[in-house]
PDB file of N, CA and C in Angstrom:
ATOM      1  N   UNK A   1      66.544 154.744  52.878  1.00  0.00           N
ATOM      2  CA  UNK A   1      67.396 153.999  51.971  1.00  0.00           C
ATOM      3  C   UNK A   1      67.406 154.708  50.620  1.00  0.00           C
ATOM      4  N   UNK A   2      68.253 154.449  50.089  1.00  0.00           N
ATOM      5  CA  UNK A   2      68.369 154.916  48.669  1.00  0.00           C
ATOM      6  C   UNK A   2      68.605 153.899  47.297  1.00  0.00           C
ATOM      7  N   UNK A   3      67.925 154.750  46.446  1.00  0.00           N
ATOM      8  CA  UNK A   3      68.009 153.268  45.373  1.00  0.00           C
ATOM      9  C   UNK A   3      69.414 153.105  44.709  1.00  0.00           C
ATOM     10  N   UNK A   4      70.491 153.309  44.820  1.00  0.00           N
ATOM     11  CA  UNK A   4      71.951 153.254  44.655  1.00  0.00           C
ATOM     12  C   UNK A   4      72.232 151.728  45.578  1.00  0.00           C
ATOM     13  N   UNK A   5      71.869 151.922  47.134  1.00  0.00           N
ATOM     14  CA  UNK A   5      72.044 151.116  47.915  1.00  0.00           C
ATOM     15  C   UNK A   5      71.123 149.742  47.622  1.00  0.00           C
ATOM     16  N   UNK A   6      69.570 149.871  47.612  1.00  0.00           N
ATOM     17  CA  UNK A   6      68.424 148.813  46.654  1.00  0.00           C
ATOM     18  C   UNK A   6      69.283 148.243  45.718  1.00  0.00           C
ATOM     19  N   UNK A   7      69.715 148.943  44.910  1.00  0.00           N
ATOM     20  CA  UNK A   7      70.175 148.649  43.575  1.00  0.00           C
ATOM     21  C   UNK A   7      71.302 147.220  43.966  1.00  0.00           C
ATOM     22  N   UNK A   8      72.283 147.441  44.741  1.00  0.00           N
ATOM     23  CA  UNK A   8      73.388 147.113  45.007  1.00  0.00           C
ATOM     24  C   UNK A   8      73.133 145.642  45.815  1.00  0.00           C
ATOM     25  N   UNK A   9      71.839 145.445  46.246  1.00  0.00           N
ATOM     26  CA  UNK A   9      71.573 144.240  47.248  1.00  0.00           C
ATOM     27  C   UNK A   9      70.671 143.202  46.713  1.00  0.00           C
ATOM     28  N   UNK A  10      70.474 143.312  45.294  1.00  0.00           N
ATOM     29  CA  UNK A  10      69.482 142.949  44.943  1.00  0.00           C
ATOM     30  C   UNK A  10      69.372 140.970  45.354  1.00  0.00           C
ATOM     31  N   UNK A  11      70.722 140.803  45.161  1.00  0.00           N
ATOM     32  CA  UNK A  11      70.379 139.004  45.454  1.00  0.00           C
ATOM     33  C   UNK A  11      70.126 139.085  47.350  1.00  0.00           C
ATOM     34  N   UNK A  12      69.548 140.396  47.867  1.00  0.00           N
ATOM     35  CA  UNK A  12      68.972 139.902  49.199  1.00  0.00           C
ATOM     36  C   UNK A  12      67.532 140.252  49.185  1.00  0.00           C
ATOM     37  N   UNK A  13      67.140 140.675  48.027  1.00  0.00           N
ATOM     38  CA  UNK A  13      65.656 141.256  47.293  1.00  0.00           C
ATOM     39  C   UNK A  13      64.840 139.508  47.926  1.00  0.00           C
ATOM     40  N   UNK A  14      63.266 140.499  48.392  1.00  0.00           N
ATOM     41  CA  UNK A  14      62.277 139.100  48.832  1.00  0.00           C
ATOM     42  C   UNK A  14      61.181 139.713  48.673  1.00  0.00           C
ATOM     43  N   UNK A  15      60.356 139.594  48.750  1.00  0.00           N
ATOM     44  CA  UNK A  15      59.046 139.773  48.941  1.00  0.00           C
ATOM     45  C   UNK A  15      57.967 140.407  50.172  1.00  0.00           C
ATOM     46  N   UNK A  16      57.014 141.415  50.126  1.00  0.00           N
ATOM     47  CA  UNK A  16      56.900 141.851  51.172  1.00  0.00           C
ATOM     48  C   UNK A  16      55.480 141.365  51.431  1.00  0.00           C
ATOM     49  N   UNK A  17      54.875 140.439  52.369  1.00  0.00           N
ATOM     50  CA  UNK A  17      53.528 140.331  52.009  1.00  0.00           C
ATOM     51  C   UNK A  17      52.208 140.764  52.274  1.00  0.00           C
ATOM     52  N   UNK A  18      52.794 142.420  52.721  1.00  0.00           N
ATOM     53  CA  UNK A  18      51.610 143.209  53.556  1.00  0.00           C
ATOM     54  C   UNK A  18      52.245 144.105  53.067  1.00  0.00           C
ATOM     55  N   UNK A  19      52.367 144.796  51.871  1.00  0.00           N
ATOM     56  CA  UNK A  19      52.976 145.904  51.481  1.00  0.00           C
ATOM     57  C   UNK A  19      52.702 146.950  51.496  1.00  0.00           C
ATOM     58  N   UNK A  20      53.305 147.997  52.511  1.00  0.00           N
ATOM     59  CA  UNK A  20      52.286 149.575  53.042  1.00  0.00           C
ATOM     60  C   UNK A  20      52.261 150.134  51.515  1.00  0.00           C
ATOM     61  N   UNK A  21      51.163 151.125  51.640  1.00  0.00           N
ATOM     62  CA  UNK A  21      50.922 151.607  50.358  1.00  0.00           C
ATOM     63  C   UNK A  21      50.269 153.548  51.053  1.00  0.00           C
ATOM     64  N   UNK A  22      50.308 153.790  52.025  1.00  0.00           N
ATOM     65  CA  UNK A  22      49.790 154.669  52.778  1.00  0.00           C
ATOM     66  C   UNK A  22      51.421 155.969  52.209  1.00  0.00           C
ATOM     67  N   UNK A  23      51.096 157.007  52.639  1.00  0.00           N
ATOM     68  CA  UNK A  23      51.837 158.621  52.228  1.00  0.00           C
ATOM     69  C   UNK A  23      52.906 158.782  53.893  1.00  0.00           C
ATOM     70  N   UNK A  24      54.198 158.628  53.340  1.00  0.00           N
ATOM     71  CA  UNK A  24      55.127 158.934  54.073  1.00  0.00           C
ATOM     72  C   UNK A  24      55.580 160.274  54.142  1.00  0.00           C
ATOM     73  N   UNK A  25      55.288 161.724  54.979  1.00  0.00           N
ATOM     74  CA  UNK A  25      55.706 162.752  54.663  1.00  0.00           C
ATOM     75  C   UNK A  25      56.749 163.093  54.900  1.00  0.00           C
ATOM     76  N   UNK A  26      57.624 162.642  55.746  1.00  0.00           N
ATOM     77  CA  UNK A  26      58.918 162.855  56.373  1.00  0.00           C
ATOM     78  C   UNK A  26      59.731 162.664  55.948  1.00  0.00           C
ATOM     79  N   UNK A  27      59.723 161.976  54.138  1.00  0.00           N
ATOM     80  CA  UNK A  27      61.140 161.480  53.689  1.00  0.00           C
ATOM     81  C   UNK A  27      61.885 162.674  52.770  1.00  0.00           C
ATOM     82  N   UNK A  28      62.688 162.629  52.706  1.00  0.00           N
ATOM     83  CA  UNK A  28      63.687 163.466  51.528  1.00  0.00           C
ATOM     84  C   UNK A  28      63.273 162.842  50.317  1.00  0.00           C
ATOM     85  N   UNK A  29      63.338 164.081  49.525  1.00  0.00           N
ATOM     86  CA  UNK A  29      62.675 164.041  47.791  1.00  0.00           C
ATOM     87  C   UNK A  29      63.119 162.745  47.223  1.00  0.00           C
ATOM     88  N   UNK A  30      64.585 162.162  47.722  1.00  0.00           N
ATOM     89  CA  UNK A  30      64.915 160.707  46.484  1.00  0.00           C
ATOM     90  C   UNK A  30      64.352 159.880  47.732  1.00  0.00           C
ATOM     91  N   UNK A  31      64.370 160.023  49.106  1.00  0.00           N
ATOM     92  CA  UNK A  31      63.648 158.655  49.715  1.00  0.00           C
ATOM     93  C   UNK A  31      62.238 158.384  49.145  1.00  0.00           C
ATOM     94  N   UNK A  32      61.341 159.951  48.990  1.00  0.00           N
ATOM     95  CA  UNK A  32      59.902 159.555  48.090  1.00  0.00           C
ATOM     96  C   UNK A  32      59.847 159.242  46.870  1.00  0.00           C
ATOM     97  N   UNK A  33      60.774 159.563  46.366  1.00  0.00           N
ATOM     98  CA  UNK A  33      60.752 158.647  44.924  1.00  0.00           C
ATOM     99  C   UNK A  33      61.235 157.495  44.799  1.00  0.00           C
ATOM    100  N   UNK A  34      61.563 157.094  45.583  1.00  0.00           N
ATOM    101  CA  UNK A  34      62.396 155.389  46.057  1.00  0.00           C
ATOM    102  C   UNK A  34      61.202 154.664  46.268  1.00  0.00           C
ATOM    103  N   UNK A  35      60.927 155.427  47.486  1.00  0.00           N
ATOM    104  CA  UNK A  35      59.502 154.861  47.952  1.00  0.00           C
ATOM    105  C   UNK A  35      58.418 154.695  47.093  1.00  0.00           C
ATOM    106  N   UNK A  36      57.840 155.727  46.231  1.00  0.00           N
ATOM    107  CA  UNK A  36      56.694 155.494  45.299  1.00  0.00           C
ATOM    108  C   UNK A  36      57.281 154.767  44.332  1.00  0.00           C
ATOM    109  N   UNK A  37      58.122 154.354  43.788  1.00  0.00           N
ATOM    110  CA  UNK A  37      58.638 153.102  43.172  1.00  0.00           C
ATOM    111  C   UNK A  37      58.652 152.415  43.217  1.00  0.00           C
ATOM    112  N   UNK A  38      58.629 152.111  44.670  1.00  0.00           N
ATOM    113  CA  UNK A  38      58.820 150.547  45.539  1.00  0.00           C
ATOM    114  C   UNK A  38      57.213 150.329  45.471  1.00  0.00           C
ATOM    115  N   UNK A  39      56.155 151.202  45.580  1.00  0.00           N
ATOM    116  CA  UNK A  39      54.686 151.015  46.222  1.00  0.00           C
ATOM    117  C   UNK A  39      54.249 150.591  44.549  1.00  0.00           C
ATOM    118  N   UNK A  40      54.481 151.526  43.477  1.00  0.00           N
ATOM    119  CA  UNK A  40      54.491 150.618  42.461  1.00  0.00           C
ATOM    120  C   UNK A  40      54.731 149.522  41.480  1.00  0.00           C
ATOM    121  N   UNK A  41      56.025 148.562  42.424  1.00  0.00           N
ATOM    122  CA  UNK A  41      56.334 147.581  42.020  1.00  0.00           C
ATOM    123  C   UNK A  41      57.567 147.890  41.082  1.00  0.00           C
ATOM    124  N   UNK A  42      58.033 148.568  40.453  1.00  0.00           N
ATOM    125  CA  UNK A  42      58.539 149.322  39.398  1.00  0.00           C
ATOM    126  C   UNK A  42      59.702 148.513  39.589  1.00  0.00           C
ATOM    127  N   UNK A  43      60.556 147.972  40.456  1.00  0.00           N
ATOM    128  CA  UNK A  43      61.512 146.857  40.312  1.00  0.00           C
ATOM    129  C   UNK A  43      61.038 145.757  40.355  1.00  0.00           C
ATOM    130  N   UNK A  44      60.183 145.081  41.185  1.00  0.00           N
ATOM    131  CA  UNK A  44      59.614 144.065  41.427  1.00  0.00           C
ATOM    132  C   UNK A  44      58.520 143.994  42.263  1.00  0.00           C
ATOM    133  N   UNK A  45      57.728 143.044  42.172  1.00  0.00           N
ATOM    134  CA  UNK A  45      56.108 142.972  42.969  1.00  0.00           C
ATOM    135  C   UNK A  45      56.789 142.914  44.269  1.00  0.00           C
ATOM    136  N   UNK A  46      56.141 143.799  44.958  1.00  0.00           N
ATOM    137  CA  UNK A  46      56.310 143.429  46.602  1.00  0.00           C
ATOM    138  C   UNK A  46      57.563 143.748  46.881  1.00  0.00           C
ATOM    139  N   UNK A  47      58.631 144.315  46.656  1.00  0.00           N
ATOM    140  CA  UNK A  47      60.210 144.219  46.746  1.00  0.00           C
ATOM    141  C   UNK A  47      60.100 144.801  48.297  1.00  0.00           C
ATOM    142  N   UNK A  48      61.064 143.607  48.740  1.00  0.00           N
ATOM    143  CA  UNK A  48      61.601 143.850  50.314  1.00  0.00           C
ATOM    144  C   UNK A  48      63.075 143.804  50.138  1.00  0.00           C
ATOM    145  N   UNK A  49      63.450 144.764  51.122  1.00  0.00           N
ATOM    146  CA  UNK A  49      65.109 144.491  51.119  1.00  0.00           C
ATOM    147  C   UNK A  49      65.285 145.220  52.779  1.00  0.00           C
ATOM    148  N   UNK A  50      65.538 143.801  53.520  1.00  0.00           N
ATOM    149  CA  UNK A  50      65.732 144.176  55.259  1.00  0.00           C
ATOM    150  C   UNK A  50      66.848 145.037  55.222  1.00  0.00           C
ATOM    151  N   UNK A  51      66.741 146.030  55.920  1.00  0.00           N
ATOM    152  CA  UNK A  51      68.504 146.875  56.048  1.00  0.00           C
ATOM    153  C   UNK A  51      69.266 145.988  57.139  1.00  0.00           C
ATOM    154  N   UNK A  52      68.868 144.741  57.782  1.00  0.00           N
ATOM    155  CA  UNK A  52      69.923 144.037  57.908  1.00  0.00           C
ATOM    156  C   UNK A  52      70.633 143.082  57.380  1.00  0.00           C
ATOM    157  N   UNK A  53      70.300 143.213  56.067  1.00  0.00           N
ATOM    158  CA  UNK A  53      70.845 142.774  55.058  1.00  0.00           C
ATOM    159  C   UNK A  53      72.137 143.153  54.377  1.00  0.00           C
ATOM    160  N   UNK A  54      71.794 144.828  54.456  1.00  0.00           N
ATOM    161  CA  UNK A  54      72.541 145.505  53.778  1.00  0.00           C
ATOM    162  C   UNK A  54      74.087 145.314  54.408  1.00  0.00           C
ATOM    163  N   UNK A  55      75.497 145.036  53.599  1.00  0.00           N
ATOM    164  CA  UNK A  55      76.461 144.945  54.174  1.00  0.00           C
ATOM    165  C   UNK A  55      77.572 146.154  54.991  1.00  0.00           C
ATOM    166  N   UNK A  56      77.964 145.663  56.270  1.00  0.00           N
ATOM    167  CA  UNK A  56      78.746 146.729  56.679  1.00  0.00           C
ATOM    168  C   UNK A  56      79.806 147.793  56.012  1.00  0.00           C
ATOM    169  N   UNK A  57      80.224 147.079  54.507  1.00  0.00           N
ATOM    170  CA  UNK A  57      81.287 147.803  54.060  1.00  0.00           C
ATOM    171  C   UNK A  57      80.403 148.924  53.207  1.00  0.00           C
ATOM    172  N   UNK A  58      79.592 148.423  52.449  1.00  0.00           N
ATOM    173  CA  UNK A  58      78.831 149.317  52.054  1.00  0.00           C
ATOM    174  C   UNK A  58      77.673 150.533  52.994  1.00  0.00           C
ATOM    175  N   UNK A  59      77.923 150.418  53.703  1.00  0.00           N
ATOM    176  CA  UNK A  59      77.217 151.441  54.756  1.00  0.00           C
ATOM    177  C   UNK A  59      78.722 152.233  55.604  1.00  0.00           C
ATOM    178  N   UNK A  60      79.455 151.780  55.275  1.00  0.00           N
ATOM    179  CA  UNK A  60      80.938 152.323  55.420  1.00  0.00           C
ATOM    180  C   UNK A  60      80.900 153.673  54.273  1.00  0.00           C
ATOM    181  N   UNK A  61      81.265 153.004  53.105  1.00  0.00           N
ATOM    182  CA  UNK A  61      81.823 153.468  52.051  1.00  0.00           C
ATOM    183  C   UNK A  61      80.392 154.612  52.106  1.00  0.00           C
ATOM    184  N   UNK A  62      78.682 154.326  51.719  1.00  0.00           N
ATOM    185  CA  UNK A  62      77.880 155.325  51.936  1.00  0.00           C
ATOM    186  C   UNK A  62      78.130 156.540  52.755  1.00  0.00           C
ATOM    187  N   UNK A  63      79.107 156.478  53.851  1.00  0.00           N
ATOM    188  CA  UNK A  63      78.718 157.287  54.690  1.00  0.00           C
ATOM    189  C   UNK A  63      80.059 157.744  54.480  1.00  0.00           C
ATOM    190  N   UNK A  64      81.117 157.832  53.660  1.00  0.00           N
ATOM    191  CA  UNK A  64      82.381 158.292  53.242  1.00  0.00           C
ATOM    192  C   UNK A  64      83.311 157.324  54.571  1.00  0.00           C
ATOM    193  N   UNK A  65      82.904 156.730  55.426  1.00  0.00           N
ATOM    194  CA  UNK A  65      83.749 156.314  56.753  1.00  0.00           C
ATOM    195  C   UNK A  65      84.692 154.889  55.788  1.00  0.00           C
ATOM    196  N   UNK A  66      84.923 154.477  54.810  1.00  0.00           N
ATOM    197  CA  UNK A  66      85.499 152.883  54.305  1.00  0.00           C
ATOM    198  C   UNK A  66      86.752 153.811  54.582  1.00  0.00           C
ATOM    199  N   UNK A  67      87.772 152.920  55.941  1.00  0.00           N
ATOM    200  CA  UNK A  67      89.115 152.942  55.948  1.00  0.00           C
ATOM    201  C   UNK A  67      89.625 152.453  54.354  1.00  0.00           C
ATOM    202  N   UNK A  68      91.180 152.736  54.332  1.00  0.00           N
ATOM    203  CA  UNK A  68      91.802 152.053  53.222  1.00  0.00           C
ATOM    204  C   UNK A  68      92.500 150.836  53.462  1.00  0.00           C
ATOM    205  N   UNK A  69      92.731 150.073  52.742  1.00  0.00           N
ATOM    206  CA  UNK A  69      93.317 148.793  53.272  1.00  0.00           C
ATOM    207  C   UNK A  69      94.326 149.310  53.894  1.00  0.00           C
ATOM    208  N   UNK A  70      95.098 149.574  53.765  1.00  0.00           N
ATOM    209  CA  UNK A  70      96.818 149.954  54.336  1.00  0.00           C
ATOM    210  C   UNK A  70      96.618 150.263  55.660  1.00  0.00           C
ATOM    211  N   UNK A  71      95.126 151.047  56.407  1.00  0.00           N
ATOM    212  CA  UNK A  71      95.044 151.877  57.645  1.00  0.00           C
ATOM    213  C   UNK A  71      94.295 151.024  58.169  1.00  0.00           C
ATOM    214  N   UNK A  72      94.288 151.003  59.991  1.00  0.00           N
ATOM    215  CA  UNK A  72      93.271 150.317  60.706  1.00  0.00           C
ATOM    216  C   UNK A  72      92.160 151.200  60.783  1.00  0.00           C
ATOM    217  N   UNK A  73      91.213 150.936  60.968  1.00  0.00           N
ATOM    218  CA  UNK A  73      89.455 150.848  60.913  1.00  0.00           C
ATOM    219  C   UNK A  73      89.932 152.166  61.896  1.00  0.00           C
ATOM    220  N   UNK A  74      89.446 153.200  61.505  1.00  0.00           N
ATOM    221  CA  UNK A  74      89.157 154.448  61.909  1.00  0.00           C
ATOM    222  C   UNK A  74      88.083 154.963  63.578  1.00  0.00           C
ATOM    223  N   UNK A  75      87.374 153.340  64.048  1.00  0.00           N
ATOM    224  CA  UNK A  75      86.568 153.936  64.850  1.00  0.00           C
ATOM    225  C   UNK A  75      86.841 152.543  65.831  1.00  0.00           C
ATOM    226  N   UNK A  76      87.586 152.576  66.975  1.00  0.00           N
ATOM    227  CA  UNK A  76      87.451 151.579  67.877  1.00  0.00           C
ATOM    228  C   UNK A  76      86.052 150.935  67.954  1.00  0.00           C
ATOM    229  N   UNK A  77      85.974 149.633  68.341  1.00  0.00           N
ATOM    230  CA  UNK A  77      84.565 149.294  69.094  1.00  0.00           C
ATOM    231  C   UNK A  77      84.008 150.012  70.150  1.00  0.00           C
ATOM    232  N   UNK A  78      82.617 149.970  69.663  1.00  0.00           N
ATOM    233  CA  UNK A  78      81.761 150.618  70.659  1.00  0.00           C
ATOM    234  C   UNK A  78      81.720 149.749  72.047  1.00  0.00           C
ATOM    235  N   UNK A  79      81.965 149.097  72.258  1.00  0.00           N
ATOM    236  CA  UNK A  79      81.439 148.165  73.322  1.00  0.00           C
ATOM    237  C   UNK A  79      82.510 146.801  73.557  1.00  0.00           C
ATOM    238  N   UNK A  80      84.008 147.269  73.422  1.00  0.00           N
ATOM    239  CA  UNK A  80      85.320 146.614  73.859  1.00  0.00           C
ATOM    240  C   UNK A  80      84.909 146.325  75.343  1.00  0.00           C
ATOM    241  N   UNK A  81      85.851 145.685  75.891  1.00  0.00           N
ATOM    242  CA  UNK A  81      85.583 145.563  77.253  1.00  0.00           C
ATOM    243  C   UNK A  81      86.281 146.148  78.090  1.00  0.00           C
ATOM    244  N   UNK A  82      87.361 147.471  77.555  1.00  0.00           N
ATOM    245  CA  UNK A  82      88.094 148.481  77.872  1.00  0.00           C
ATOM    246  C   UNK A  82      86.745 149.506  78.272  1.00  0.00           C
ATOM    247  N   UNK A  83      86.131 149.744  77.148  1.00  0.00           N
ATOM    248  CA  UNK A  83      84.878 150.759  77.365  1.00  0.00           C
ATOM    249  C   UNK A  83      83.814 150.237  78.305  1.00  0.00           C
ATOM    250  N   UNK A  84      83.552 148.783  77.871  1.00  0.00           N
ATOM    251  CA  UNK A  84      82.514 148.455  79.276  1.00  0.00           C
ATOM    252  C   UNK A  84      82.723 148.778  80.953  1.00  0.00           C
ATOM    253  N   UNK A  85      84.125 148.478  81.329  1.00  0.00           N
ATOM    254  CA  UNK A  85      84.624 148.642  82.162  1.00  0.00           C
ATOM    255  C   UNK A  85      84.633 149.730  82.960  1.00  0.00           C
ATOM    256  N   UNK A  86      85.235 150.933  81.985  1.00  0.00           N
ATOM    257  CA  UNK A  86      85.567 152.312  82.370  1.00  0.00           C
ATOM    258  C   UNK A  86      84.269 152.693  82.878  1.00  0.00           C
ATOM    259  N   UNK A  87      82.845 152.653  81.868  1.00  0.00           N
ATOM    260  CA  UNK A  87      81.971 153.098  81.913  1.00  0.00           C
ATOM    261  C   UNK A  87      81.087 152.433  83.330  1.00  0.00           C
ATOM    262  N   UNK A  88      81.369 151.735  83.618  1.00  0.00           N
ATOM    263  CA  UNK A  88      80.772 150.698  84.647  1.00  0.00           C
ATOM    264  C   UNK A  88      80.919 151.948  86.333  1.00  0.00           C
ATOM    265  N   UNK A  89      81.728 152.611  86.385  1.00  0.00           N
ATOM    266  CA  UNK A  89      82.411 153.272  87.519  1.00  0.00           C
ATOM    267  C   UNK A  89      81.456 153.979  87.907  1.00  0.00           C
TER     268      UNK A  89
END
């Protein structure tokens, strides 16, 4: 996650009550500084924010994929019942 996205969700902000505090090596330079932010409280004690929280349009727009209003949604459903079907064979 990134703190752009944190930033943006905050009225889904809660509390975490077992808060890891242990060395994540695998993240990218702003996920560890997100992270050691978060372990220091530096927004808030304990800050939780579920990523199923986070909203679909904004994980759209993050990922450059937000159609424009005027156009239909750029990516059929994964799991229509056109695709269940076909795939069933």
């Amino acid at each position: 996650m990134d703190k752009e996205t944190l930033l943006a969700h905050r009225e889904h902000w809660g509390e975490e009550p077992d808060q890891a505090c242990h060395d994540l090596r695998r993240l990218t330079p702003d996920e560890a500084s997100l992270y050691d932010a978060l372990r220091c409280d530096r927004f808030q004690e304990r800050l939780r924010l579920e990523q199923e929280r986070i909203g679909y349009h904004h994980l759209l727009a993050q990922l450059g994929l937000a159609p424009y209003p005027s156009q239909p949604h750029p990516f059929p459903p994964v799991f229509s019942r056109t695709n269940l079907h076909a795939s069933a064979g």
